[in-house]
Protein backbone atom coordinates (compact mmCIF):
# COMPACT_ATOMS: atom_id res chain seq x y z
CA UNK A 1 -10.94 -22.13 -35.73
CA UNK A 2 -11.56 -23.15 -31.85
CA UNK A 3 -12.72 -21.05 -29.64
CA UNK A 4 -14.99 -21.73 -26.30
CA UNK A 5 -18.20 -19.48 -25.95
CA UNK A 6 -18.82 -18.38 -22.63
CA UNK A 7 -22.28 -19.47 -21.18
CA UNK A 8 -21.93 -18.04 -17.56
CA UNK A 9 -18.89 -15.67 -16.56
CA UNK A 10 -19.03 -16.73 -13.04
CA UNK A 11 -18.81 -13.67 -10.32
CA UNK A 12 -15.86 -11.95 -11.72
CA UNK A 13 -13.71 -13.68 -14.55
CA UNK A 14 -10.83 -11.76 -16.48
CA UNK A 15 -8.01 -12.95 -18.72
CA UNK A 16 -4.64 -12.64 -16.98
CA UNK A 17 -0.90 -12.93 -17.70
CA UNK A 18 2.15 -12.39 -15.80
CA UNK A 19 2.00 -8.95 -15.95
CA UNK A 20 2.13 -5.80 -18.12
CA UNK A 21 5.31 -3.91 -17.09
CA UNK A 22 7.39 -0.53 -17.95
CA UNK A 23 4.60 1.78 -18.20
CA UNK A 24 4.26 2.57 -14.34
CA UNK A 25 5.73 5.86 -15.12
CA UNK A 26 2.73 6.48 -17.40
CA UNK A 27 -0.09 5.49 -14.77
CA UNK A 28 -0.71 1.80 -16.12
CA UNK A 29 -0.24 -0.40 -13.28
CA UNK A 30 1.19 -3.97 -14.15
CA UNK A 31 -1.91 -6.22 -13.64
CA UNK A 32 -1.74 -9.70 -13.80
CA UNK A 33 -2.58 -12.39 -11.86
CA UNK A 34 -3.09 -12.35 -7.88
CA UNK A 35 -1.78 -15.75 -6.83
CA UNK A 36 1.18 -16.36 -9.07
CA UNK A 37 1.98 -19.92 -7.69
CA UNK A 38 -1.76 -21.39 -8.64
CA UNK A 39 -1.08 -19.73 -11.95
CA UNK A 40 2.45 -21.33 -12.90
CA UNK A 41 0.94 -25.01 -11.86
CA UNK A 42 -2.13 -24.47 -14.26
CA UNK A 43 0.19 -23.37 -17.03
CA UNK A 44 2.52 -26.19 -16.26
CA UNK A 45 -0.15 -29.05 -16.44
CA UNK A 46 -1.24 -27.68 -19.96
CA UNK A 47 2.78 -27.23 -21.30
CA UNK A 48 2.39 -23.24 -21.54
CA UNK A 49 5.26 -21.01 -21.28
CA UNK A 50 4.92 -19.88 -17.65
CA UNK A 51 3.41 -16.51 -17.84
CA UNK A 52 0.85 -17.29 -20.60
CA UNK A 53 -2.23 -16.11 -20.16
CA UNK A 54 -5.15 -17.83 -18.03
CA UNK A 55 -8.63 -17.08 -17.24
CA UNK A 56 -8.19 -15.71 -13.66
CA UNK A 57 -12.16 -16.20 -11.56
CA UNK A 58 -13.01 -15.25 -8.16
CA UNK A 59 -15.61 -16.93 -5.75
CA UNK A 60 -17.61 -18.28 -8.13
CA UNK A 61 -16.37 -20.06 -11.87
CA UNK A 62 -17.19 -19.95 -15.38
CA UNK A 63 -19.13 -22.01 -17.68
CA UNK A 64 -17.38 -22.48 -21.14
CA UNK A 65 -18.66 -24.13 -24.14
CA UNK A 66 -15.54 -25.09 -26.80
CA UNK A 67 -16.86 -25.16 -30.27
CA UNK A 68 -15.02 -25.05 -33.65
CA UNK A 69 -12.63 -28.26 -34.68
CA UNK A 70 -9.97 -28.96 -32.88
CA UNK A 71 -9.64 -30.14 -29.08
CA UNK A 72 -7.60 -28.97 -26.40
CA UNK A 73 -6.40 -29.72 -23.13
CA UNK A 74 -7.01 -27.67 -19.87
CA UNK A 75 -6.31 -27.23 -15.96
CA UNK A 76 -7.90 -26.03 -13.59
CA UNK A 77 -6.12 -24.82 -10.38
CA UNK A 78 -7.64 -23.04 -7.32
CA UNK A 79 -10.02 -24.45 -4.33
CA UNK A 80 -12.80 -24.91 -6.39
CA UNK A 81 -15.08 -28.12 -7.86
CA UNK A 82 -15.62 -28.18 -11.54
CA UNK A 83 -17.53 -30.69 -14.03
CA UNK A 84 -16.77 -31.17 -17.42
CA UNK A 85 -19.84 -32.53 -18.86
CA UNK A 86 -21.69 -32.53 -15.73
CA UNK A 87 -19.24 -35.16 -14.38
CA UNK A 88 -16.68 -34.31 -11.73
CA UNK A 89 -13.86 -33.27 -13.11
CA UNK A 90 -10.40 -33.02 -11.06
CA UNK A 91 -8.73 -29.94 -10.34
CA UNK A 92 -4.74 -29.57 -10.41
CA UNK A 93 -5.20 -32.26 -13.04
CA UNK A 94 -4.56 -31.77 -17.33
CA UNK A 95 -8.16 -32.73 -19.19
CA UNK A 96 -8.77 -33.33 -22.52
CA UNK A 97 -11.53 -31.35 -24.23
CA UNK A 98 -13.51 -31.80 -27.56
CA UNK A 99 -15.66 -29.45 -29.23
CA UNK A 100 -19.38 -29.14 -27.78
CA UNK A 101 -17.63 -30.29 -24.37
CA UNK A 102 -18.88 -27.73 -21.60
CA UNK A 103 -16.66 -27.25 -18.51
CA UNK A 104 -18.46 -25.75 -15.47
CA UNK A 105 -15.95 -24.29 -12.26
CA UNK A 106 -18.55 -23.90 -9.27
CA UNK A 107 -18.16 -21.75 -5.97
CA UNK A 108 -15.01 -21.67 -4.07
CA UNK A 109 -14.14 -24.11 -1.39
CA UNK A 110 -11.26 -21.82 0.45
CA UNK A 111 -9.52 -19.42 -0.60
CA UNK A 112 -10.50 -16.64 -3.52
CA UNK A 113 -9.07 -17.34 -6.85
CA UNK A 114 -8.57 -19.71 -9.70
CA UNK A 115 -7.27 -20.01 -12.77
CA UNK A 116 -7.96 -21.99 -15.86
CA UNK A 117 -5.14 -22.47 -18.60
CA UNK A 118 -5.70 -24.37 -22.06
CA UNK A 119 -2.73 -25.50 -23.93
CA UNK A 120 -1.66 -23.20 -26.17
CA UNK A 121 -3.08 -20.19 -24.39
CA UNK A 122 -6.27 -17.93 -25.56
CA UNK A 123 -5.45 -16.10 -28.89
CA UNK A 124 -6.22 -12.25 -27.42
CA UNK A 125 -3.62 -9.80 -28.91
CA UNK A 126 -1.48 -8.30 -25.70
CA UNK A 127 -1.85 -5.00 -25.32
CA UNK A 128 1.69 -2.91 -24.00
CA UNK A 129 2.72 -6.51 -24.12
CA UNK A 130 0.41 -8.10 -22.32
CA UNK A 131 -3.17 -9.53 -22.38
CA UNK A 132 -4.02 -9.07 -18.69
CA UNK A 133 -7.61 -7.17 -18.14
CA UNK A 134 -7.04 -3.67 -16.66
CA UNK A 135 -10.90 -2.97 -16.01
CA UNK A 136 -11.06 0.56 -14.86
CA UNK A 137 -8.79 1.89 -18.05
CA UNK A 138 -10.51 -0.82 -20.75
CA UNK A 139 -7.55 -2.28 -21.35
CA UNK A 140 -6.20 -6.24 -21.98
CA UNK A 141 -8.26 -8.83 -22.24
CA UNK A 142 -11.32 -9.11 -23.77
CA UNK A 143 -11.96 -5.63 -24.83
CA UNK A 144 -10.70 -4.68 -21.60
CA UNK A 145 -13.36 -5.91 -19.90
CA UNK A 146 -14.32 -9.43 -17.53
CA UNK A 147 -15.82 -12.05 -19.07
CA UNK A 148 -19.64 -11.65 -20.34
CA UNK A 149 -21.94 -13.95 -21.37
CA UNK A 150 -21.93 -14.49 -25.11
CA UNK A 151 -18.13 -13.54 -24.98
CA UNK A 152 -15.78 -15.50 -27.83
CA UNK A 153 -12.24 -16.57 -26.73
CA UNK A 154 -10.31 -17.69 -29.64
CA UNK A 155 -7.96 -20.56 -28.82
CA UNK A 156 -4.37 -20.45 -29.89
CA UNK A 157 -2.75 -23.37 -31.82
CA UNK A 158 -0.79 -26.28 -29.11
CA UNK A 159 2.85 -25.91 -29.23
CA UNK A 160 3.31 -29.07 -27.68
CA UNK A 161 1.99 -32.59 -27.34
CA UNK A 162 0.50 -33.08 -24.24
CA UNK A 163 0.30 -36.28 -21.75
CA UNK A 164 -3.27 -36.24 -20.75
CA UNK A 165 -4.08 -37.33 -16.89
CA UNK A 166 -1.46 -35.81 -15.39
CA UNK A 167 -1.77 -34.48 -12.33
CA UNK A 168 -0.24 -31.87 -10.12
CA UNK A 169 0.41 -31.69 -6.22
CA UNK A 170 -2.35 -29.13 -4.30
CA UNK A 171 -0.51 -25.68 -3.70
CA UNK A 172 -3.01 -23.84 -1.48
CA UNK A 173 -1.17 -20.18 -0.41
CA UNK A 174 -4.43 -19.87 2.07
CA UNK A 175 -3.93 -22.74 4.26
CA UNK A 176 -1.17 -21.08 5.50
CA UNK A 177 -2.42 -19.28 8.57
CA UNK A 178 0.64 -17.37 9.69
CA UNK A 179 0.62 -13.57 9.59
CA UNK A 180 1.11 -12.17 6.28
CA UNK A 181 4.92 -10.68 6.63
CA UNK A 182 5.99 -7.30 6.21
CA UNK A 183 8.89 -4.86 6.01
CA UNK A 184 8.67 -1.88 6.93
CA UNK A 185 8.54 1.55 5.57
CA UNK A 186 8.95 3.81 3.22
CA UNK A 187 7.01 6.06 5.70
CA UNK A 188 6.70 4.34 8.93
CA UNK A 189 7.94 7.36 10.81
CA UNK A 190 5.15 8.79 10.06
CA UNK A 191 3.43 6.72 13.13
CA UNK A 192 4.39 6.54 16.66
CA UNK A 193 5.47 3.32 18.76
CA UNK A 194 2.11 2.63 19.68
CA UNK A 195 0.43 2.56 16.15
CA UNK A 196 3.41 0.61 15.03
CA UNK A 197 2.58 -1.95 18.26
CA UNK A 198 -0.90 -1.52 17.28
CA UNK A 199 -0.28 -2.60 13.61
CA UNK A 200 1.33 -5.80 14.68
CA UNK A 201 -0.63 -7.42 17.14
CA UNK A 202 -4.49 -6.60 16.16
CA UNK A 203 -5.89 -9.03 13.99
CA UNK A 204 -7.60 -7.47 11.32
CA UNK A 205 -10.81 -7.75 8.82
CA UNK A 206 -10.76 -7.56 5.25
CA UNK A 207 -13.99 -5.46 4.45
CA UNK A 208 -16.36 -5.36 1.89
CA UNK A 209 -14.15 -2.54 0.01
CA UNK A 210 -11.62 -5.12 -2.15
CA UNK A 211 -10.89 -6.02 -5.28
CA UNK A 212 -7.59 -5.92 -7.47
CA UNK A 213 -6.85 -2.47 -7.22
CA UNK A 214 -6.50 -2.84 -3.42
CA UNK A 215 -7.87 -4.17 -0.06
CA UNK A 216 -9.49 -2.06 2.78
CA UNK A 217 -8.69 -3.58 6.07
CA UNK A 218 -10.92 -3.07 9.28
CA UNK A 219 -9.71 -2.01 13.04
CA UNK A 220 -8.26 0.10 15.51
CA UNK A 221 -7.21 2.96 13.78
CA UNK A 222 -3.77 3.90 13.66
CA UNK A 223 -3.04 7.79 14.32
CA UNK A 224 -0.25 9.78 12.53
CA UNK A 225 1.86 11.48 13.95
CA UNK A 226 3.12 13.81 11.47
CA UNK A 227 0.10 14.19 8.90
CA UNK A 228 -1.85 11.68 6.33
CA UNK A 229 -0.84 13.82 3.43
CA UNK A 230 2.85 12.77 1.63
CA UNK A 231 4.19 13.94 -1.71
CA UNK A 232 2.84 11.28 -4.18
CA UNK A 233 5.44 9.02 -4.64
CA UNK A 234 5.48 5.15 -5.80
CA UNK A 235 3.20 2.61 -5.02
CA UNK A 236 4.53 -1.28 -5.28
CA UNK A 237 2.39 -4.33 -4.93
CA UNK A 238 1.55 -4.53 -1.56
CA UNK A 239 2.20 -1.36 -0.04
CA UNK A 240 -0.04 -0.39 2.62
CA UNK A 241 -0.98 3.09 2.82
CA UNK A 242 -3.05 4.87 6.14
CA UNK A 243 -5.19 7.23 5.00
CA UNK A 244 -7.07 9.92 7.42
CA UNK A 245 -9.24 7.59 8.99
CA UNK A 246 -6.47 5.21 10.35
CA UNK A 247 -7.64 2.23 8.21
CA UNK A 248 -5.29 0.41 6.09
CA UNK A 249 -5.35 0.16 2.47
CA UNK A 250 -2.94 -2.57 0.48
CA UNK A 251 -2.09 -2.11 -3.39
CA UNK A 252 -3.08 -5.02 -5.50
CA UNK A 253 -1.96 -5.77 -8.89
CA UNK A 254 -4.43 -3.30 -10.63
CA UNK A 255 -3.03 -0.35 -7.91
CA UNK A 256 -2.59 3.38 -8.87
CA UNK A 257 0.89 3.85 -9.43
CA UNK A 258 1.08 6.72 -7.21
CA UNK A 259 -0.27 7.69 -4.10
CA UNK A 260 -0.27 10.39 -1.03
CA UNK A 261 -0.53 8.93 2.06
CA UNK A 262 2.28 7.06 4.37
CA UNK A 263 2.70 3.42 3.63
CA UNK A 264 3.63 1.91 6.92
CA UNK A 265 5.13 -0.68 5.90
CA UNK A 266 4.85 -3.22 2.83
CA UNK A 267 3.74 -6.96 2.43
CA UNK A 268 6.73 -8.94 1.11
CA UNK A 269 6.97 -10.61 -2.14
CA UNK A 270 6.74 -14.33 -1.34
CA UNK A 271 3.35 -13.56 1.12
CA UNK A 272 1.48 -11.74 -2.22
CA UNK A 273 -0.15 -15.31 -3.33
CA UNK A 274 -1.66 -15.60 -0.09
CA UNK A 275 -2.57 -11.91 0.07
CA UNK A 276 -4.27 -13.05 -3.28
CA UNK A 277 -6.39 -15.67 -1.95
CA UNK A 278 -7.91 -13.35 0.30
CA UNK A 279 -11.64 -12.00 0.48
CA UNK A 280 -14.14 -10.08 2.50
CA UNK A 281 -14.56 -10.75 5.77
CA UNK A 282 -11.44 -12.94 6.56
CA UNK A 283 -8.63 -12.15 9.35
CA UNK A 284 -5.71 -10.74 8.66
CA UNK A 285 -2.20 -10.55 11.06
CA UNK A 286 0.90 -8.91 9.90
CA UNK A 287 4.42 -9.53 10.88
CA UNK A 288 7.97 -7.40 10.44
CA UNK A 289 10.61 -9.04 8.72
CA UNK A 290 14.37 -7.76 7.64
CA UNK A 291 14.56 -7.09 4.27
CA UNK A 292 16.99 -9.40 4.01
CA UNK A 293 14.57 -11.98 5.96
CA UNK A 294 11.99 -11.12 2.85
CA UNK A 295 14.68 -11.60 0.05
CA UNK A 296 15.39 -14.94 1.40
CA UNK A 297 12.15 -15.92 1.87
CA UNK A 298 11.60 -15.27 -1.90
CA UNK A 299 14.20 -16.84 -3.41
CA UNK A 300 13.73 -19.94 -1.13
CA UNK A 301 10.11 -20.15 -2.70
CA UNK A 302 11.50 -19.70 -6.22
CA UNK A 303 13.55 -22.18 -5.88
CA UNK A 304 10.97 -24.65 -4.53
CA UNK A 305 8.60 -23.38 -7.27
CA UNK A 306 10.98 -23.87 -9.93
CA UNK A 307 11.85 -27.60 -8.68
CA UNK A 308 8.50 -28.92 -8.45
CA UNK A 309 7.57 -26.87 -12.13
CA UNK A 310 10.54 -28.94 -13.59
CA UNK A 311 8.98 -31.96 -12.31
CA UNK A 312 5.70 -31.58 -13.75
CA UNK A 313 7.30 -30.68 -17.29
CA UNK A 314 8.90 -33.61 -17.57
CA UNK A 315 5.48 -35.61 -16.80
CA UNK A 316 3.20 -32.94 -19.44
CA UNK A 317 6.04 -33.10 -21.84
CA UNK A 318 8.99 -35.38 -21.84
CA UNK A 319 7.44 -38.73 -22.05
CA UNK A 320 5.07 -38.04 -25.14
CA UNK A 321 5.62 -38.20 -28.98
């Protein structure tokens, strides 16, 4: 059996997949991980199936010991340093480990997140079909909770042989400074021209209040003109809701499913990395788009995505016994 033993969890550390969908309707939000492009390229370097499961840190890394007897290969992706063995150790770049190797991540250099995938994936039994850590409901993960000191992660057996060295190109969603795009709606008659004007050309603060059940943004507050209170109705990755005070609130991955107050409007797909390299205390702008303006948008990324993933395969994969 291999399996690494966590020495330091880093800030806050959870085990993340693609997601955990079809049980919306039942109150369990789909999780998963917050930048989805860092996450693919991690997977990639290490041969995974796209959406298996990766350790998913934020601000500051872990510190994993792999013990047992077999070796494994890893990535790291993210803005952040690491050291395997105390040496420097390159990110966006497949590693070789063997057992007693210890692989530190360090503080962030931009940005919020990383991820670290192993080849083969961690051996954690999905739960509704995932393995993604839903922390307020216990669920996913390791015992539905983030990593702890002391904490065993069993790794699975490598599907595939693996080129070591290889390395992948940067993708950094926060060193684009644009505003983050948005359509709008479902309830954005529930403001008047001038919040609306208001919404789009204040820059905003992300405050202290986030994590990855939402973000609470600081500034002029926007005033209703027909009541905070809705019906409950949907909530989608993204959607940003205006409470009483006139402060935004945007759903994360971990989200409640439902909610009462008027979403303005909602960030579009292909800007949720970004959102998901945000943190406290950093500037956000927002931006209307068409919906069909958003739809392209996302399928032009995919496409680019799914080019430079195809790429990398062929380097991890094709050219080794």
């Amino acid at each position: 059996m291999t399996y690494f033993d966590v020495l330091s969890p880093g800030l806050l550390s959870t085990l993340q997949d693609g997601g955990r969908f079809g049980y919306e309707d039942k109150g369990v939000p789909p999780s998963g991980v917050l930048d989805e492009l860092s996450f693919a390229i991690a997977n990639a370097l290490v041969g995974n199936h796209p959406g298996t499961g990766a350790i998913e840190f934020t601000l500051t890394g872990p510190s994993l010991r792999l013990c047992g007897d077999g070796y494994c290969f890893f990535s790291v992706t993210g803005d952040f340093s690491a050291t395997l063995n105390d040496a420097p150790c390159a990110t966006y770049q497949n590693h070789r480990m063997h057992p007693g190797d210890i692989l530190s991540i360090q503080r962030v250099i931009s940005g919020a997140r990383g991820y670290l995938s192993i080849s083969g994936g961690f051996a954690v039994p999905p739960v509704l079909g995932s393995v993604s850590t839903l922390m307020r409901a216990q669920l996913g993960g390791v015992n539905g909770h983030p990593l702890r000191k002391g904490d065993r992660l069993p790794v699975a057996p490598q599907r595939h042989s693996v080129c070591h060295g290889v390395r992948a190109e940067r993708i950094l969603p926060q060193m684009e400074k644009r505003a983050v795009r948005v359509v709008w709606g479902p309830q954005d008659d529930y403001f008047g021209d001038e919040a609306r004007a208001s919404f789009l050309t204040q820059t905003y603060t992300l405050s202290p209040q986030c994590d990855r059940m939402g973000y609470r943004l600081k500034g002029s507050p926007l005033a209703h003109v027909k009541g905070f209170n809705i019906i409950s109705d949907a909530i989608c990755a993204g959607s940003i809701q205006i409470p009483g005070d006139g402060q935004p609130i945007v759903a994360m991955n971990d989200r409640q499913t439902t909610g009462g107050y008027p979403k303005i409007a909602t960030v579009i797909r292909a800007d949720l990395a970004r959102l998901g390299q945000m943190k406290p205390g950093d500037p956000i702008r927002f931006e209307a788009v068409s919906v069909e303006k958003a739809e392209d948008l996302w399928q032009g990324r995919q496409k680019i995505l799914a080019q430079k993933l195809a790429t990398l395969n062929k380097k991890v994969l094709a050219a080794c016994p």
